[in-house]
Protein backbone atom coordinates (compact mmCIF):
# COMPACT_ATOMS: atom_id res chain seq x y z
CA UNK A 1 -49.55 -45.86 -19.97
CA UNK A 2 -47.62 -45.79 -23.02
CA UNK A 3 -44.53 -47.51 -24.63
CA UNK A 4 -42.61 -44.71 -23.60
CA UNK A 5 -43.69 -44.53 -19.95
CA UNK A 6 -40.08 -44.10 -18.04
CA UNK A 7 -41.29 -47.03 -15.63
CA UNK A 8 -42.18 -49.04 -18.51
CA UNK A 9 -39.04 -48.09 -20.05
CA UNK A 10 -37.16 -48.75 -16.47
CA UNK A 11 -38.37 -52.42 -16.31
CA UNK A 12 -37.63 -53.81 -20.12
CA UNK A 13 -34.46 -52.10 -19.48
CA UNK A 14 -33.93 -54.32 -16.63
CA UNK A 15 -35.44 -57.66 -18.52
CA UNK A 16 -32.84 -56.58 -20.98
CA UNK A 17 -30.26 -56.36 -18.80
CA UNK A 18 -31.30 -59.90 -16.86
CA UNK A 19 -31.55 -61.54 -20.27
CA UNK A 20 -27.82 -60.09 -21.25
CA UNK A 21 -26.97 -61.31 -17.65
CA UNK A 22 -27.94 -65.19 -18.50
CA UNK A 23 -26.84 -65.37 -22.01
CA UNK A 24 -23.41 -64.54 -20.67
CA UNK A 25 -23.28 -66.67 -18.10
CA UNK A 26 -24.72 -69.56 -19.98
CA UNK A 27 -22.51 -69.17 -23.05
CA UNK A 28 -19.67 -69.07 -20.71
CA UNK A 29 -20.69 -72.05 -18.58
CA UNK A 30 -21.71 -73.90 -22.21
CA UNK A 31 -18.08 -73.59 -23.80
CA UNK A 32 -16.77 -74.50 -20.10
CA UNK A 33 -18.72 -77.73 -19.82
CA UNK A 34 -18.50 -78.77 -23.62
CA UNK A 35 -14.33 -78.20 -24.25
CA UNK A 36 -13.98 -79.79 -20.56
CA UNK A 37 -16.66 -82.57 -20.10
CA UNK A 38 -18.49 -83.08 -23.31
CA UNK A 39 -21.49 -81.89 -21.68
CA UNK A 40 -24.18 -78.66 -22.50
CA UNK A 41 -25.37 -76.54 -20.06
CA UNK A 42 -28.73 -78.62 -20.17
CA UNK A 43 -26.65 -82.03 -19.71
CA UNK A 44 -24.96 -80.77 -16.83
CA UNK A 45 -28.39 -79.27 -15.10
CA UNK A 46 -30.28 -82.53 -15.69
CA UNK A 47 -27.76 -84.75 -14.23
CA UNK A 48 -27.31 -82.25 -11.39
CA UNK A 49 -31.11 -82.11 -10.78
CA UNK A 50 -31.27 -86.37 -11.07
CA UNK A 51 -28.43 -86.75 -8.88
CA UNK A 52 -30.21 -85.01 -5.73
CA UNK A 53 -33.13 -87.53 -5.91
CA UNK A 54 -33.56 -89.88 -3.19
CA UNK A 55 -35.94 -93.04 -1.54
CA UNK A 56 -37.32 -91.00 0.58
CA UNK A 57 -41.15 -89.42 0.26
CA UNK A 58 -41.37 -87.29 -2.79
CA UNK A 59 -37.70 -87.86 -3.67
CA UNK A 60 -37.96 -89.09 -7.08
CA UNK A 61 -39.13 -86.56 -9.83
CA UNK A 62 -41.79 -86.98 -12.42
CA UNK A 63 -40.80 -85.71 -15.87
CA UNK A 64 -42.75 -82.99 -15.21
CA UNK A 65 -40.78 -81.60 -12.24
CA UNK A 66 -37.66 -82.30 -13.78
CA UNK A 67 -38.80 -80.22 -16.86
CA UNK A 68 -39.79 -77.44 -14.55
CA UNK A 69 -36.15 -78.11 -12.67
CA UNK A 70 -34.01 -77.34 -16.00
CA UNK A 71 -36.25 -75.45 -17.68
CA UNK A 72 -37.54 -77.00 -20.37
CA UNK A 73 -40.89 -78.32 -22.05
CA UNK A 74 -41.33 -81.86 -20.88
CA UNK A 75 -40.45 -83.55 -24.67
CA UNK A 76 -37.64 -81.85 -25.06
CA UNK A 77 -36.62 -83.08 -21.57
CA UNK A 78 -37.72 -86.49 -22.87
CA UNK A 79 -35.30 -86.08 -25.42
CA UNK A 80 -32.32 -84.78 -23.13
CA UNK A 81 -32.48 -88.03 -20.76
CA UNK A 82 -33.36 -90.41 -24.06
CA UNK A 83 -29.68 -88.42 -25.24
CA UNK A 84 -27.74 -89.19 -21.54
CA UNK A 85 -29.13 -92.91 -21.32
CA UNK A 86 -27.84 -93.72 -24.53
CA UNK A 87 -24.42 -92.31 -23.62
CA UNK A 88 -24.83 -94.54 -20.60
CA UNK A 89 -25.65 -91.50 -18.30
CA UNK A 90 -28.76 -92.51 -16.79
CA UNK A 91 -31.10 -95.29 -16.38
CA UNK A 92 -35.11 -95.13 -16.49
CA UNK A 93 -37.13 -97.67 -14.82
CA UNK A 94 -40.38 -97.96 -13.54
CA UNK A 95 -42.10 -97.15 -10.27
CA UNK A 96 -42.19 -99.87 -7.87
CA UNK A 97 -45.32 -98.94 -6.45
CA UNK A 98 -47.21 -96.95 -9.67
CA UNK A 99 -46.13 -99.27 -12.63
CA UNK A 100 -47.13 -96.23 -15.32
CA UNK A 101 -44.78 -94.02 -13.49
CA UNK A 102 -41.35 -94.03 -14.72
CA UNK A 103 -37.69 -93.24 -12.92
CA UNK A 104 -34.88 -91.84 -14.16
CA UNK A 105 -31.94 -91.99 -12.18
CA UNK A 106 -28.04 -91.21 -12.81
CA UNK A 107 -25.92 -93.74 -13.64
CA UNK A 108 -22.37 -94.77 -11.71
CA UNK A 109 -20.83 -93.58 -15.12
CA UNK A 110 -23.21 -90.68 -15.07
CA UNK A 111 -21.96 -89.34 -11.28
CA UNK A 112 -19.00 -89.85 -11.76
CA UNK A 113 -19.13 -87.14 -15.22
CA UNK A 114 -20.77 -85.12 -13.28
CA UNK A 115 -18.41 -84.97 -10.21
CA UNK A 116 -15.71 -83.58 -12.97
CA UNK A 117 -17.90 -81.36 -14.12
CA UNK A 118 -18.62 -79.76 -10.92
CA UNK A 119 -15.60 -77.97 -10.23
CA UNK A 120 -16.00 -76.58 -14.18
CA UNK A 121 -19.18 -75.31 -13.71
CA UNK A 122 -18.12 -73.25 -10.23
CA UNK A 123 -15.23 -71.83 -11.97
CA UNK A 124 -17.11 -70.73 -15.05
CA UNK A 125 -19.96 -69.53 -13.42
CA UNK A 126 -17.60 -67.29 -11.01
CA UNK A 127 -15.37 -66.24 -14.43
CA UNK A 128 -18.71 -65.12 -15.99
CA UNK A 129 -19.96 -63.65 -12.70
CA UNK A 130 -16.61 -61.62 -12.44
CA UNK A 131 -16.27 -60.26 -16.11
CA UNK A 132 -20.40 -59.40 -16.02
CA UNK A 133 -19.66 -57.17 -13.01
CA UNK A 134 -17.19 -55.14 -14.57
CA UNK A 135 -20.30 -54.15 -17.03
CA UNK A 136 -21.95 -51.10 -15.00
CA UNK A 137 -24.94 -52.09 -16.72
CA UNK A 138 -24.91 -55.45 -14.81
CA UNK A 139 -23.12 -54.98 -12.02
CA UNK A 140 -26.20 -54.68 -9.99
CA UNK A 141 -27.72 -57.80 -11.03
CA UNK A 142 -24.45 -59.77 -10.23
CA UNK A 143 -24.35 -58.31 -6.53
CA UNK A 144 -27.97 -59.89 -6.10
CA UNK A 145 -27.08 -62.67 -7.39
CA UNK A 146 -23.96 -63.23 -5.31
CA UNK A 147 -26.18 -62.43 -2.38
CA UNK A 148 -28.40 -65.05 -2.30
CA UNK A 149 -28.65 -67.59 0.25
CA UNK A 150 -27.35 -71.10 -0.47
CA UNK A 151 -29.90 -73.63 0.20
CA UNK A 152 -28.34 -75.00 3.29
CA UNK A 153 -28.04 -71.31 5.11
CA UNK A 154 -31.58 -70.66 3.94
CA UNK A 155 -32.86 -73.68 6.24
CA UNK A 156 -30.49 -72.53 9.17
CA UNK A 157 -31.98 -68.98 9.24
């Protein structure tokens, strides 16, 4: 197979095309959450990701999982919450019953940001959604995207 292979060709065109697809979207969502909130994209993911933890089994997150969760390498999500807990957006503390492990959970302060931000980040994310499909290029992408199953719907079906 060589470079030039129309199937090889066929799928970097469509990495291309995902990669155009989500640098659109984020750059839109970005100067959404900043101009509105004060937030990044990454702020707004890692205090979305916290906020879903709970006492139950398994529902507090290593650092490891919430690296996976927002996509990033586990000291530069070190970093991010070190960032949000001095702005008073979340609080670490340790594990009750593994005292090496450590918690991070959102603050009042921090849910309360984040509630705002909500509604900025749906809007956005549809406004970015809507101009990308007007791209022929991407229109595809943005029809599977629309079509997937919310979480909830997923565990009725």
């Amino acid at each position: 197979m060589t470079a030039t292979t129309p199937a090889l060709t066929a799928l970097a065109h469509g990495w291309c095309a995902l990669s155009l697809l989500h640098g659109r979207i984020e750059s839109h969502l970005e100067h959404a959450l900043q101009t509105g909130h004060g937030l990044s994209v990454r702020e707004y993911s890692l205090l979305d990701v916290l906020s879903r933890q709970h006492d139950g089994d398994g529902g507090h997150l290593q650092m490891k999982q919430v690296a996976d969760a927002v996509v990033l390498s586990q000291s530069a999500t070190t970093r991010l919450v070190t960032r949000l807990e001095a702005r008073g957006l979340l609080a670490r503390y340790l594990c009750p019953t593994d005292r090496r492990g450590i918690y991070t959970d959102v603050s009042q302060e921090g849910l309360k940001l984040l509630e705002e931000a909500r509604p900025t980040n749906e809007a956005a994310l549809r406004e970015a959604l809507t101009e990308a499909a007007e791209d022929p290029q991407l229109t595809p992408l943005v029809q599977v995207v629309e079509a997937i199953p919310t979480p909830a719907v997923m565990a009725t079906a």
